[in-house]
PDB file of N, CA and C in Angstrom:
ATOM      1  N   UNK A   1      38.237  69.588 -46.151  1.00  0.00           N
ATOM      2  CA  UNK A   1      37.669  68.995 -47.346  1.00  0.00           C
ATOM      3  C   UNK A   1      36.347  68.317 -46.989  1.00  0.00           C
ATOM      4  N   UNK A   2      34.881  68.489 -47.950  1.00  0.00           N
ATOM      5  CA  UNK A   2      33.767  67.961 -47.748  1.00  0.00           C
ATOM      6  C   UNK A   2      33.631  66.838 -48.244  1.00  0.00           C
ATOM      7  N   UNK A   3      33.258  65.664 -47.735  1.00  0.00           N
ATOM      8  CA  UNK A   3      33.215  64.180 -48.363  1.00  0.00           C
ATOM      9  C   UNK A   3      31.716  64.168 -48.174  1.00  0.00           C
ATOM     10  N   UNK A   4      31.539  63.641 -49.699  1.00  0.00           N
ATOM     11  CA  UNK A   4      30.110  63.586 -50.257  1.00  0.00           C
ATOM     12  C   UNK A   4      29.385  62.063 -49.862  1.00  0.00           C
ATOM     13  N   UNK A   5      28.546  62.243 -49.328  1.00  0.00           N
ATOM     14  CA  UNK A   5      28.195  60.156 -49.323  1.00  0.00           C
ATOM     15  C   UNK A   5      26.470  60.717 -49.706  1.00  0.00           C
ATOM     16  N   UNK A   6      26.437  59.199 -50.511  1.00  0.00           N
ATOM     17  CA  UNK A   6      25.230  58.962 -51.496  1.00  0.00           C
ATOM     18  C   UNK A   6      24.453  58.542 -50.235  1.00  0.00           C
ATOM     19  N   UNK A   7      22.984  59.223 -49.476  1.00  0.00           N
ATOM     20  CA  UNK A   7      22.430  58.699 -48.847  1.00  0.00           C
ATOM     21  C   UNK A   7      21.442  57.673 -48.755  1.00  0.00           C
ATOM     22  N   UNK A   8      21.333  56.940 -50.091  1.00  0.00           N
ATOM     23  CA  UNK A   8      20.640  56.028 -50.382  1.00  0.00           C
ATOM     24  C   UNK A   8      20.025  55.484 -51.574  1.00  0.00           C
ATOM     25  N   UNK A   9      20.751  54.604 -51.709  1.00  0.00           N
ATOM     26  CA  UNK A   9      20.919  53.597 -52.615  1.00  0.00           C
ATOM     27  C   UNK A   9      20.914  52.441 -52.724  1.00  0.00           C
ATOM     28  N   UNK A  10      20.490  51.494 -53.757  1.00  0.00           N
ATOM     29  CA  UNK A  10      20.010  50.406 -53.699  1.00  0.00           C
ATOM     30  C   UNK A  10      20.887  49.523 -54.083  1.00  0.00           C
ATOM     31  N   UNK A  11      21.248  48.246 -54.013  1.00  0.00           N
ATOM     32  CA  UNK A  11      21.953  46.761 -54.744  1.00  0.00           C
ATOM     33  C   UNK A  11      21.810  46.218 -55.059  1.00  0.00           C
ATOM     34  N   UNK A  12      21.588  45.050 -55.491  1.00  0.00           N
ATOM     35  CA  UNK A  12      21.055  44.103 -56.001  1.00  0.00           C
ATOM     36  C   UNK A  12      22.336  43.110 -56.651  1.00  0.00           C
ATOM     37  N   UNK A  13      22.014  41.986 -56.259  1.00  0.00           N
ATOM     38  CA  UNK A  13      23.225  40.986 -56.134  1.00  0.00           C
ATOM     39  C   UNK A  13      23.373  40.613 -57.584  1.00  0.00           C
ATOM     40  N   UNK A  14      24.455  40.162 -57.930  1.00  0.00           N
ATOM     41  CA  UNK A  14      24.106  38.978 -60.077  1.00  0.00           C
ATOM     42  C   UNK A  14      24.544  37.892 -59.250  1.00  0.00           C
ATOM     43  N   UNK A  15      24.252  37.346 -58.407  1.00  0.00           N
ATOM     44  CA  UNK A  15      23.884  35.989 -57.759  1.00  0.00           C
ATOM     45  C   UNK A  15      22.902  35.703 -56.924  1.00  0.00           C
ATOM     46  N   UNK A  16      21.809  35.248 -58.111  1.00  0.00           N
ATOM     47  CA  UNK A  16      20.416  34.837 -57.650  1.00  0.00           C
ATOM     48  C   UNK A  16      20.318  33.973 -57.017  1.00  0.00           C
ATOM     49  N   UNK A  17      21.315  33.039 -57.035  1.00  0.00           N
ATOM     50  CA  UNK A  17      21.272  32.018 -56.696  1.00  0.00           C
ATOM     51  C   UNK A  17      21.504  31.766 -54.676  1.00  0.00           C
ATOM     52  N   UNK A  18      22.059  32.919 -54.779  1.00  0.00           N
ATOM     53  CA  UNK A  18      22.305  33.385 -52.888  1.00  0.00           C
ATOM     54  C   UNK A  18      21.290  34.273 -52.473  1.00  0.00           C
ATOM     55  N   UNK A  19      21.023  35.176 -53.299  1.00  0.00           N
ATOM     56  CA  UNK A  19      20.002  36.318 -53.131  1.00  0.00           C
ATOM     57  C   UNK A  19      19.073  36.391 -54.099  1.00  0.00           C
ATOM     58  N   UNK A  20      18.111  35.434 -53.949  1.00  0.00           N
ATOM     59  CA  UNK A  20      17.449  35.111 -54.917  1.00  0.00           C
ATOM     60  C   UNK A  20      16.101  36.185 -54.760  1.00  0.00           C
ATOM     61  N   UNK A  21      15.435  36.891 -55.858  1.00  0.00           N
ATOM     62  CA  UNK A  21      14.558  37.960 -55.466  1.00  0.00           C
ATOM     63  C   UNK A  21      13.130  37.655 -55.125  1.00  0.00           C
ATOM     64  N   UNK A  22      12.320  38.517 -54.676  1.00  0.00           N
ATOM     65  CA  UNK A  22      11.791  38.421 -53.839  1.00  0.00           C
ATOM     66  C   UNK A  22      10.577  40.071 -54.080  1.00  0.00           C
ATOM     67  N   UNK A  23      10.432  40.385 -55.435  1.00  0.00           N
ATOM     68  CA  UNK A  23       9.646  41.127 -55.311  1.00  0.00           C
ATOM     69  C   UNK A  23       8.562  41.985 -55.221  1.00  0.00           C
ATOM     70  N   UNK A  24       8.251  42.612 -54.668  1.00  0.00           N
ATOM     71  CA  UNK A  24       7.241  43.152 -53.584  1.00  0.00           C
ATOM     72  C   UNK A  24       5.777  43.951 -54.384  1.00  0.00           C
ATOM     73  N   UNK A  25       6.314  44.495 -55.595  1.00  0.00           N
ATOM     74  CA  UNK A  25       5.607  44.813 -56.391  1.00  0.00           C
ATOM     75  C   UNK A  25       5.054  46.010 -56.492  1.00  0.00           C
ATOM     76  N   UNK A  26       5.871  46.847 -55.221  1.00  0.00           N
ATOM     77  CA  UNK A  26       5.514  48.272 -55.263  1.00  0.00           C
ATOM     78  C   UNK A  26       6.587  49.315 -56.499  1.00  0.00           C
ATOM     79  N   UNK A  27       7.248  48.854 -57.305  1.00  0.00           N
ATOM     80  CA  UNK A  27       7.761  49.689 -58.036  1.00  0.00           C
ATOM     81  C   UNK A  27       8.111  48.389 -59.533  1.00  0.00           C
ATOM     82  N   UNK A  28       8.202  49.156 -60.316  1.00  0.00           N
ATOM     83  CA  UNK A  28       8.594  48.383 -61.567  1.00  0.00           C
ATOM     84  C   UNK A  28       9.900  47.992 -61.023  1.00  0.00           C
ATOM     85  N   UNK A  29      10.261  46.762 -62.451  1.00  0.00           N
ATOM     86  CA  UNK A  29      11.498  46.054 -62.511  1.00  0.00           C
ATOM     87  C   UNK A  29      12.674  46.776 -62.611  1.00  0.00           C
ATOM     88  N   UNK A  30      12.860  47.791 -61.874  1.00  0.00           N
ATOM     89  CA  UNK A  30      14.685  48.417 -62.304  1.00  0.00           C
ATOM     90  C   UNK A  30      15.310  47.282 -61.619  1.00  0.00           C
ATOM     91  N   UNK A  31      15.211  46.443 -60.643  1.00  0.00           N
ATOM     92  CA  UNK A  31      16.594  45.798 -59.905  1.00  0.00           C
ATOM     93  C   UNK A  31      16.884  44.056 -61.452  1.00  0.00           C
ATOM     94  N   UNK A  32      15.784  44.663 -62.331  1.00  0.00           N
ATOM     95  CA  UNK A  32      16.051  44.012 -63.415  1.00  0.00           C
ATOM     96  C   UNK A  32      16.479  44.972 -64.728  1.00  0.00           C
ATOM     97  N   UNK A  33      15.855  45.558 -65.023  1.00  0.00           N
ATOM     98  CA  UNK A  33      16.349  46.795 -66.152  1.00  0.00           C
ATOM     99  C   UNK A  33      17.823  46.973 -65.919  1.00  0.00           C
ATOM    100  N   UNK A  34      18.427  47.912 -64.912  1.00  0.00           N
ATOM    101  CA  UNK A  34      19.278  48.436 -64.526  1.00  0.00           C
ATOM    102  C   UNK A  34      19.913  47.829 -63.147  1.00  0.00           C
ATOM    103  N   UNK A  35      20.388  46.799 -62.697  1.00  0.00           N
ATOM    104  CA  UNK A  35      20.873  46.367 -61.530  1.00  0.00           C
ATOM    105  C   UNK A  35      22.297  47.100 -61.007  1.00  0.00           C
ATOM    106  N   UNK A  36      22.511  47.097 -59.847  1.00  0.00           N
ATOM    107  CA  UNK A  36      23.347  47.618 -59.170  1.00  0.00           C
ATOM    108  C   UNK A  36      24.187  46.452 -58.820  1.00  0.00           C
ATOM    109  N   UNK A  37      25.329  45.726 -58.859  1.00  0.00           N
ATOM    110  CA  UNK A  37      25.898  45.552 -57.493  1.00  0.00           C
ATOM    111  C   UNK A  37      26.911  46.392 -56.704  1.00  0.00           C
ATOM    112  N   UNK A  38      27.170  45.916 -55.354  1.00  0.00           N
ATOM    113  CA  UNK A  38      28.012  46.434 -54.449  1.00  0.00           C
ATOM    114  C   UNK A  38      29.551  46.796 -55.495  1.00  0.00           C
ATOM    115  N   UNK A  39      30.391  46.151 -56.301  1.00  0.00           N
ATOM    116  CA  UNK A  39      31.103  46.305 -57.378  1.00  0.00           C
ATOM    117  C   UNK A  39      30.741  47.615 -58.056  1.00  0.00           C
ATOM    118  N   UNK A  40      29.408  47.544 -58.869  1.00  0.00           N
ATOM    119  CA  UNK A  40      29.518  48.387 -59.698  1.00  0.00           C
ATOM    120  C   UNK A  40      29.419  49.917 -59.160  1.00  0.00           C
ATOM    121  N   UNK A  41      28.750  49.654 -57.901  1.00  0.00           N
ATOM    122  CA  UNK A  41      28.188  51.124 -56.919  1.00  0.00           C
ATOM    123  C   UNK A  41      29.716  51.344 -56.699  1.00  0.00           C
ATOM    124  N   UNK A  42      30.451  50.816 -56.337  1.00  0.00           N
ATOM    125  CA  UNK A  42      31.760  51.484 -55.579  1.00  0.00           C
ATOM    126  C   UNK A  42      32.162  52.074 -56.905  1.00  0.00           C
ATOM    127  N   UNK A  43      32.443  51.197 -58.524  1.00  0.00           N
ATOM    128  CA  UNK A  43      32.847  52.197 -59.620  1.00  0.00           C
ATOM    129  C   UNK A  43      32.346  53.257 -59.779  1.00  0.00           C
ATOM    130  N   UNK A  44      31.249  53.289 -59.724  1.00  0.00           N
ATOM    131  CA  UNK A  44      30.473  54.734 -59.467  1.00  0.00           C
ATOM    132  C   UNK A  44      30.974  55.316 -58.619  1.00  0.00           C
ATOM    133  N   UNK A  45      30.857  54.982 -57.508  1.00  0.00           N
ATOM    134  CA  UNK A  45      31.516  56.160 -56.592  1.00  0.00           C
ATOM    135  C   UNK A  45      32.848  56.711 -56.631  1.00  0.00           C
ATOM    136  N   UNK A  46      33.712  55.995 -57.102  1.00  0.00           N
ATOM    137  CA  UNK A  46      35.210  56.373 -57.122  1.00  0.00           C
ATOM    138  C   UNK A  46      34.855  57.593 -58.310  1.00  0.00           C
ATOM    139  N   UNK A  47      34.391  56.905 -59.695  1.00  0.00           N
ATOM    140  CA  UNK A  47      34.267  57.371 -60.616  1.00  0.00           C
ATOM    141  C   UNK A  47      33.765  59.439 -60.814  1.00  0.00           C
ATOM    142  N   UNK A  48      33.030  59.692 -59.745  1.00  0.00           N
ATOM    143  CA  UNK A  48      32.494  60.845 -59.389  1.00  0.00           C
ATOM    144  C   UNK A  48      32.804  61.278 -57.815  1.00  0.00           C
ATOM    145  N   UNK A  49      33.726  60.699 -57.054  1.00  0.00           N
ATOM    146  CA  UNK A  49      34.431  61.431 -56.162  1.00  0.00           C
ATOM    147  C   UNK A  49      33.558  61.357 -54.741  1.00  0.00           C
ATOM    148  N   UNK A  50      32.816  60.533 -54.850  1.00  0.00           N
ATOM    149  CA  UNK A  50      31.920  60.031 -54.222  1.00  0.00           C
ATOM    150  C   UNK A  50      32.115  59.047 -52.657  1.00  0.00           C
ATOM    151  N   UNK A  51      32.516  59.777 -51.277  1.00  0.00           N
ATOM    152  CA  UNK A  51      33.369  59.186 -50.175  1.00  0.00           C
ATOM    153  C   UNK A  51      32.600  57.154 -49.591  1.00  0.00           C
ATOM    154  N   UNK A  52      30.847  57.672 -50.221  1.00  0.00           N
ATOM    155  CA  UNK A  52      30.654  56.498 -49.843  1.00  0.00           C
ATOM    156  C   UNK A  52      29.318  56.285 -49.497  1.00  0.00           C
ATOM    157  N   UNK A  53      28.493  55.420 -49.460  1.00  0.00           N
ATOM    158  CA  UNK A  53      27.136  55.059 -49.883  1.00  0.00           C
ATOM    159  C   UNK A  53      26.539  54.868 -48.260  1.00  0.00           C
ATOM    160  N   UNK A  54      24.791  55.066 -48.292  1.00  0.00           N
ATOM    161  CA  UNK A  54      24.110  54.235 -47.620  1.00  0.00           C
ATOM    162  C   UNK A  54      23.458  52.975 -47.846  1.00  0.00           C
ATOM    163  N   UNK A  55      23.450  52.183 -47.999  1.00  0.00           N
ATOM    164  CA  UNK A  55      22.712  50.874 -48.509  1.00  0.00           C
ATOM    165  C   UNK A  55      21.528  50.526 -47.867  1.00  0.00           C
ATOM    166  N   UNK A  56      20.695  51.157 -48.859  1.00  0.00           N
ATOM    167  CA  UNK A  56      19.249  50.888 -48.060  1.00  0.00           C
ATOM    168  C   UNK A  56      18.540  49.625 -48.766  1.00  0.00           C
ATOM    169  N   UNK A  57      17.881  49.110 -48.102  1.00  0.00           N
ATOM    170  CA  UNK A  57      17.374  47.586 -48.323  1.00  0.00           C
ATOM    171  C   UNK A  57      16.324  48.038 -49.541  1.00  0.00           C
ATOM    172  N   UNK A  58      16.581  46.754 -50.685  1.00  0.00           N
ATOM    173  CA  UNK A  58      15.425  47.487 -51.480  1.00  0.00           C
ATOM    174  C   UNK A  58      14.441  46.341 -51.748  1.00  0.00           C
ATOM    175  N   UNK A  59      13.409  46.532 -50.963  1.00  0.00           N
ATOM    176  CA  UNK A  59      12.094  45.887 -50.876  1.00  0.00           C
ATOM    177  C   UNK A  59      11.660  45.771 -52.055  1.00  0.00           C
ATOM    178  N   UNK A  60      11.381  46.774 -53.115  1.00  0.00           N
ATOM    179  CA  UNK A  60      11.106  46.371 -54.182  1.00  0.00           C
ATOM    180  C   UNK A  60      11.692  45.009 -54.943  1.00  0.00           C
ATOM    181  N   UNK A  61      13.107  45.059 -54.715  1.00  0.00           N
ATOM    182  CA  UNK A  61      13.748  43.672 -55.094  1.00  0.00           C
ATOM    183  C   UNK A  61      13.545  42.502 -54.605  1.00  0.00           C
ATOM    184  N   UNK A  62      13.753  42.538 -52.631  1.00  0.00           N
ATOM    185  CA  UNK A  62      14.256  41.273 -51.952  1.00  0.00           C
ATOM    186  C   UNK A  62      13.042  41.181 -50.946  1.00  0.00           C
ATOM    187  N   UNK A  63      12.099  42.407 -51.057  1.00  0.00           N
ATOM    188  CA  UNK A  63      11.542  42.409 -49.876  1.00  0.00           C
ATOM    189  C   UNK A  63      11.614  42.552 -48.759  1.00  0.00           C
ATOM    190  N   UNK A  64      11.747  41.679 -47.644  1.00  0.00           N
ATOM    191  CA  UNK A  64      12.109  42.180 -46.426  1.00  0.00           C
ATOM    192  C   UNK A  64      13.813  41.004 -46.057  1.00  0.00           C
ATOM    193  N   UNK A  65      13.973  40.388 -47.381  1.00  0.00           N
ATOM    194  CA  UNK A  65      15.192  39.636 -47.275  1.00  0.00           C
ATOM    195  C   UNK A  65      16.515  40.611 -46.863  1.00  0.00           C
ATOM    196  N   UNK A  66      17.214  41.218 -45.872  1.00  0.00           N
ATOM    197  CA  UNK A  66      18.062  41.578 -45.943  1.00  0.00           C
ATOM    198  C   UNK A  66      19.394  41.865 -46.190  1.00  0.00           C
ATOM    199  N   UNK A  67      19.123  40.237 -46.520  1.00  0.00           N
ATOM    200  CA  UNK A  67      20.951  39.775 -46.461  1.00  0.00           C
ATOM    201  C   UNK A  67      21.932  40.605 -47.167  1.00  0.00           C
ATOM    202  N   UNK A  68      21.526  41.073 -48.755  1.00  0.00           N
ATOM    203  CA  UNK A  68      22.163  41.203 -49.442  1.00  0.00           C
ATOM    204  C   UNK A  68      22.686  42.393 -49.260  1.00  0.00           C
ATOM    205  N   UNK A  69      21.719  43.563 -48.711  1.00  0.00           N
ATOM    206  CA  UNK A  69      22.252  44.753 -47.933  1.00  0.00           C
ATOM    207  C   UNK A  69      23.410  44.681 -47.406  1.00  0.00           C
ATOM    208  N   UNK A  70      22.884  43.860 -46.358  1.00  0.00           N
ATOM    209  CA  UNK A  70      23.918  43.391 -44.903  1.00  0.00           C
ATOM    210  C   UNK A  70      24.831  42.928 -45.349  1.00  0.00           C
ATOM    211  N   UNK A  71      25.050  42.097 -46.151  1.00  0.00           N
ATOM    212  CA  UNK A  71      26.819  41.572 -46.366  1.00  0.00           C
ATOM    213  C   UNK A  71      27.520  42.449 -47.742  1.00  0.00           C
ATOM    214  N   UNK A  72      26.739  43.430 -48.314  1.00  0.00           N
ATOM    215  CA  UNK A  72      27.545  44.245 -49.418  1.00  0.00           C
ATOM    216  C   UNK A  72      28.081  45.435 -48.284  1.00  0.00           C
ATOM    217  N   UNK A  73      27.574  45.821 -47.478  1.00  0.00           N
ATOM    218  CA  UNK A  73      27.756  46.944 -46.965  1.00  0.00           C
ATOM    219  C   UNK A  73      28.935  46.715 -45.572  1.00  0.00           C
ATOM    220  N   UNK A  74      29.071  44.912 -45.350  1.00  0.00           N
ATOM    221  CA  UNK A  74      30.240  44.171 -44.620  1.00  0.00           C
ATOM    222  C   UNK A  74      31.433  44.317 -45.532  1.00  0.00           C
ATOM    223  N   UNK A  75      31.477  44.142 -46.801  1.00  0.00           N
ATOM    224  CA  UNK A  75      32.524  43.705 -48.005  1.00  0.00           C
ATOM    225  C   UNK A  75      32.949  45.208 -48.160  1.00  0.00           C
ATOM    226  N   UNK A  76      31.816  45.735 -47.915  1.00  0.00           N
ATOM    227  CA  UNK A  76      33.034  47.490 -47.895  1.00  0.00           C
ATOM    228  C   UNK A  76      32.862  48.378 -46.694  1.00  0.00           C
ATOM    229  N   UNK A  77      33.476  48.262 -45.378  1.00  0.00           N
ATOM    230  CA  UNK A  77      32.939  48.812 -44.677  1.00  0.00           C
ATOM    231  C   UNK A  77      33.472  50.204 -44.211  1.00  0.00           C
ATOM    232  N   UNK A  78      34.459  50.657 -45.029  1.00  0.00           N
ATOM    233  CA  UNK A  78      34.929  51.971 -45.181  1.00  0.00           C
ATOM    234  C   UNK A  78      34.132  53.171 -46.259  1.00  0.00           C
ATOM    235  N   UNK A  79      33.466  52.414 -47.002  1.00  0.00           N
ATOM    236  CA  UNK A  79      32.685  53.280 -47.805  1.00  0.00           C
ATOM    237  C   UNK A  79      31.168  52.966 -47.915  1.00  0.00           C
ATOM    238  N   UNK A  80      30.617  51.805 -47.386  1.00  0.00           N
ATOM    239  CA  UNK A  80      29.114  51.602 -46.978  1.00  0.00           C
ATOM    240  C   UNK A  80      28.703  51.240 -46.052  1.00  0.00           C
ATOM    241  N   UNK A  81      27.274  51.954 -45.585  1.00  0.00           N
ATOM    242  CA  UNK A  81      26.602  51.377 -43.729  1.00  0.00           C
ATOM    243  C   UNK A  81      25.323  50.601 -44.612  1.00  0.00           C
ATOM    244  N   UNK A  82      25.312  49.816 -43.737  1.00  0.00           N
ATOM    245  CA  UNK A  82      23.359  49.164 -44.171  1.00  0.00           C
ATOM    246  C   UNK A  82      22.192  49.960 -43.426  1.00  0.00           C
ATOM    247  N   UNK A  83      21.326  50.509 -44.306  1.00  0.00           N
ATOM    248  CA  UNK A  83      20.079  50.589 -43.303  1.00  0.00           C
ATOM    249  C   UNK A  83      19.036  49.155 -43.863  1.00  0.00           C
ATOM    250  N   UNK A  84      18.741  48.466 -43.279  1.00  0.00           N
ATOM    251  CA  UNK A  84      17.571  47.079 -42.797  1.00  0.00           C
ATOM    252  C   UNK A  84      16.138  47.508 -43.004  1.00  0.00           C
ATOM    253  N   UNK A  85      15.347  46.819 -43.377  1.00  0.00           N
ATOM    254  CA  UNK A  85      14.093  47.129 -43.099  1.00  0.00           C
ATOM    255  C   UNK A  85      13.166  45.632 -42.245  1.00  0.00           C
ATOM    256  N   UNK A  86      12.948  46.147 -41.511  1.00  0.00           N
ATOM    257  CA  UNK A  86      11.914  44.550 -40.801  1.00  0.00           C
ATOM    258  C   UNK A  86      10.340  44.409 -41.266  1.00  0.00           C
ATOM    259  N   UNK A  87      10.337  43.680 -41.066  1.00  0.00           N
ATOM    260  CA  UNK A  87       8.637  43.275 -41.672  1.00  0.00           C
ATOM    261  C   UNK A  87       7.961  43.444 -40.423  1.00  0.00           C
ATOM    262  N   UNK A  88       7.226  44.272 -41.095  1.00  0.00           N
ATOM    263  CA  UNK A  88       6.206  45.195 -39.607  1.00  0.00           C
ATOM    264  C   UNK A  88       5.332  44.252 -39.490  1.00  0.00           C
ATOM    265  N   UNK A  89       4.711  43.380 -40.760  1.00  0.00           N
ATOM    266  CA  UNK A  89       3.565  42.525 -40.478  1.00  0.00           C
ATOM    267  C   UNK A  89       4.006  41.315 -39.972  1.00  0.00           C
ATOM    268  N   UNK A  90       4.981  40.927 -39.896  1.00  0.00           N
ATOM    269  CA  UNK A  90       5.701  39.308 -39.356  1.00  0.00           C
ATOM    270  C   UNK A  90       5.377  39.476 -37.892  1.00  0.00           C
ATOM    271  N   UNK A  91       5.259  38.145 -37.244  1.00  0.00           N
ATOM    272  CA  UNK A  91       5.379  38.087 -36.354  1.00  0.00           C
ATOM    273  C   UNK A  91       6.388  38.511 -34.730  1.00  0.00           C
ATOM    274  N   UNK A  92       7.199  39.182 -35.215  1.00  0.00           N
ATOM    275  CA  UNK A  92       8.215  39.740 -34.102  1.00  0.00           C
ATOM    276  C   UNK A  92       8.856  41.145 -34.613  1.00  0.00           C
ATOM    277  N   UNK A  93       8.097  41.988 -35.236  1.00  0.00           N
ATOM    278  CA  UNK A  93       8.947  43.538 -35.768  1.00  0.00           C
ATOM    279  C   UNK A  93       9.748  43.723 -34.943  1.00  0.00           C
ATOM    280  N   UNK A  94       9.914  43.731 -33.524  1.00  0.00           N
ATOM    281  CA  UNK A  94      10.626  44.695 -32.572  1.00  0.00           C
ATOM    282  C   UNK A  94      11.747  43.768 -32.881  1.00  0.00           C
ATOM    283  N   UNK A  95      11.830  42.135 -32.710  1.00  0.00           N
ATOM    284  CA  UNK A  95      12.707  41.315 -32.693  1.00  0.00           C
ATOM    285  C   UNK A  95      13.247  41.301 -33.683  1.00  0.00           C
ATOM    286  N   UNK A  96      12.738  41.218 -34.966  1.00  0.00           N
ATOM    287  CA  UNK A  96      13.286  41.362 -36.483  1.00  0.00           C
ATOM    288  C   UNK A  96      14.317  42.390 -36.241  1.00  0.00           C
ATOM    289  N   UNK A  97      13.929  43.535 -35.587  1.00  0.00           N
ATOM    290  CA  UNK A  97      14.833  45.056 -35.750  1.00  0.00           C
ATOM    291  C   UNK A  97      15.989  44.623 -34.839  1.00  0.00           C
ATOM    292  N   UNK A  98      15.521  44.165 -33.933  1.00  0.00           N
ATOM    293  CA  UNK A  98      16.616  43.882 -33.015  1.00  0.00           C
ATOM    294  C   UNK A  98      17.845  43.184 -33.440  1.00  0.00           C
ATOM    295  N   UNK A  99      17.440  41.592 -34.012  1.00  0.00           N
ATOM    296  CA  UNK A  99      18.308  40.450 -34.431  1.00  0.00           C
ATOM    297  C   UNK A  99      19.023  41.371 -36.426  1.00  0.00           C
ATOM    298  N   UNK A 100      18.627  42.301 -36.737  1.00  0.00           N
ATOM    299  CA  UNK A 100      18.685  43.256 -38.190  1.00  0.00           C
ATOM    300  C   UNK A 100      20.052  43.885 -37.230  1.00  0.00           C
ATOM    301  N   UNK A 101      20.035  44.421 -36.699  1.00  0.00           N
ATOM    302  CA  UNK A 101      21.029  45.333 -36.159  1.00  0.00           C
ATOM    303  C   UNK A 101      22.274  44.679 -35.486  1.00  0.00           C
ATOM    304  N   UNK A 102      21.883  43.545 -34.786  1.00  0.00           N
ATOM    305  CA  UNK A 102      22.812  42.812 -34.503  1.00  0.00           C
ATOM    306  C   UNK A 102      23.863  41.998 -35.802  1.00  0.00           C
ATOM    307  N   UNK A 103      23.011  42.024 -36.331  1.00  0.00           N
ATOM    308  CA  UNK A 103      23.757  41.452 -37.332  1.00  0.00           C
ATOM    309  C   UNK A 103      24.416  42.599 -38.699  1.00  0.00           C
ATOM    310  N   UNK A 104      23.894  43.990 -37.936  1.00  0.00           N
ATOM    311  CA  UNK A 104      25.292  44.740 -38.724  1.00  0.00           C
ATOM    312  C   UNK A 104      24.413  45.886 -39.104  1.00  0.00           C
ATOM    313  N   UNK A 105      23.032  46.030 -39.305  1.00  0.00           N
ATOM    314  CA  UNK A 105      22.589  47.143 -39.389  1.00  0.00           C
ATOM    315  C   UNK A 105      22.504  48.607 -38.776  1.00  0.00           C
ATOM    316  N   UNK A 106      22.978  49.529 -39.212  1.00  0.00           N
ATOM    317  CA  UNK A 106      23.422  50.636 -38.627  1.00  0.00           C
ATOM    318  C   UNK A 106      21.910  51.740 -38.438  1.00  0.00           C
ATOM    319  N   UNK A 107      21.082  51.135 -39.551  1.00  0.00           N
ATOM    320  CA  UNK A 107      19.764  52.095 -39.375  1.00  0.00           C
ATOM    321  C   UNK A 107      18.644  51.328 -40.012  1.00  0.00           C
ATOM    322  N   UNK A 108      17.408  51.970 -39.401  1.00  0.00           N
ATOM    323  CA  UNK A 108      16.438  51.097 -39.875  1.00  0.00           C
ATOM    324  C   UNK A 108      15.198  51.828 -40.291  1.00  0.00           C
ATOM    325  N   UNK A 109      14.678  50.717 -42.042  1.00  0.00           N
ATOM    326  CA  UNK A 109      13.656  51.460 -42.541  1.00  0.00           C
ATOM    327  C   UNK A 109      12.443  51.034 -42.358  1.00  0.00           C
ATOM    328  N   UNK A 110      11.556  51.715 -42.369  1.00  0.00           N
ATOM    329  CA  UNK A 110       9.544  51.584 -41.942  1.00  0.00           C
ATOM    330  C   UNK A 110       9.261  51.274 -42.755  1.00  0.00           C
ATOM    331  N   UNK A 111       8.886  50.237 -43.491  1.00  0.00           N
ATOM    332  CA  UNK A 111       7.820  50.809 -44.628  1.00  0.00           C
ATOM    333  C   UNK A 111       7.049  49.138 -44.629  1.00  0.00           C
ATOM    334  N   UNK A 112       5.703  49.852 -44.552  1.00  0.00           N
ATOM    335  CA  UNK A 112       4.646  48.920 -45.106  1.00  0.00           C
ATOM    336  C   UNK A 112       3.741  48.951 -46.275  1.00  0.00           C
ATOM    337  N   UNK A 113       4.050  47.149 -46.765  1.00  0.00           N
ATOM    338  CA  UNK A 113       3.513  47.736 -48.330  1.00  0.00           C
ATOM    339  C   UNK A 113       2.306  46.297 -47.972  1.00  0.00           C
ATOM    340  N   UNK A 114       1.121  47.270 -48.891  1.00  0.00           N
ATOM    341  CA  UNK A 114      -0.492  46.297 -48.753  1.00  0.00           C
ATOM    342  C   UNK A 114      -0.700  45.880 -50.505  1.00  0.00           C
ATOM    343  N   UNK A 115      -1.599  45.920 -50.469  1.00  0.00           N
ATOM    344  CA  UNK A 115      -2.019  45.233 -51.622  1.00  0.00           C
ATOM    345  C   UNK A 115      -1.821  46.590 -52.751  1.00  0.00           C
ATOM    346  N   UNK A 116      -2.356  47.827 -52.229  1.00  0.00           N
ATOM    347  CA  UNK A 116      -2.332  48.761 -52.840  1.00  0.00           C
ATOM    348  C   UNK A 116      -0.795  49.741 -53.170  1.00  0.00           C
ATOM    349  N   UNK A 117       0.144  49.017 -52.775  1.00  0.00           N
ATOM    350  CA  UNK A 117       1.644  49.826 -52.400  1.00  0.00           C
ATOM    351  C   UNK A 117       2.120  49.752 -51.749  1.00  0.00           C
ATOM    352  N   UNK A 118       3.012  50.740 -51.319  1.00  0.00           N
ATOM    353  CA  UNK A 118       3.288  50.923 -50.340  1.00  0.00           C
ATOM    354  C   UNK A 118       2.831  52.175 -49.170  1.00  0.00           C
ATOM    355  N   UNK A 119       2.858  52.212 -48.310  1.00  0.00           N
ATOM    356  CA  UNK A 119       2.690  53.345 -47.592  1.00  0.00           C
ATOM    357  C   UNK A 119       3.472  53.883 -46.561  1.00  0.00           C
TER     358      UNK A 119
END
């Protein structure tokens, strides 16, 4: 039997108040239009037969805040991995990636965004 997993997908917490947003400005407001949480993604997935998600950090929302990745993708760890993204422009990328993984990240995303986007 083939088990299907969603390779990437986004979350977004309904507690701002822990994961308060943070965004980046390279894409319109969906993590406001249409929000995800870790809850509703798993109904989805059951719902369409779906073995289980990647949780990719969504910068557009949190920026380079990870947390919320990292502990939705802890709360289910039979059906979601985190991929992290580090802030290439901060002062320690290699270390960011490093201390990202230690703390539960299974893969990690590139992306640098300037004034003009992202790239």
């Amino acid at each position: 039997m083939t088990s299907v997993i969603d390779t990437h997908v986004h979350v977004v917490a309904d507690d701002e108040a822990s994961y308060p947003l943070n965004p980046s400005g390279a894409t319109g407001p969906w993590y406001r239009d249409d929000p995800c949480t870790l809850e509703r993604l798993l109904g989805l997935l059951g719902d369409h037969d779906v073995a289980g998600a990647v949780l990719v950090q969504a910068i557009s929302a949190y920026g380079y805040d990870n947390r919320y990745t990292l502990d939705a993708a802890a709360r289910s760890p039979g059906r979601c991995t985190p991929v992290a993204c580090p802030d290439l422009a901060g002062p320690d990328p290699a270390g960011e990636a490093a201390r990202l993984v230690a703390a539960g990240a299974r893969g990690l995303r590139w992306v640098a965004i300037h004034d003009g986007g992202l790239r």
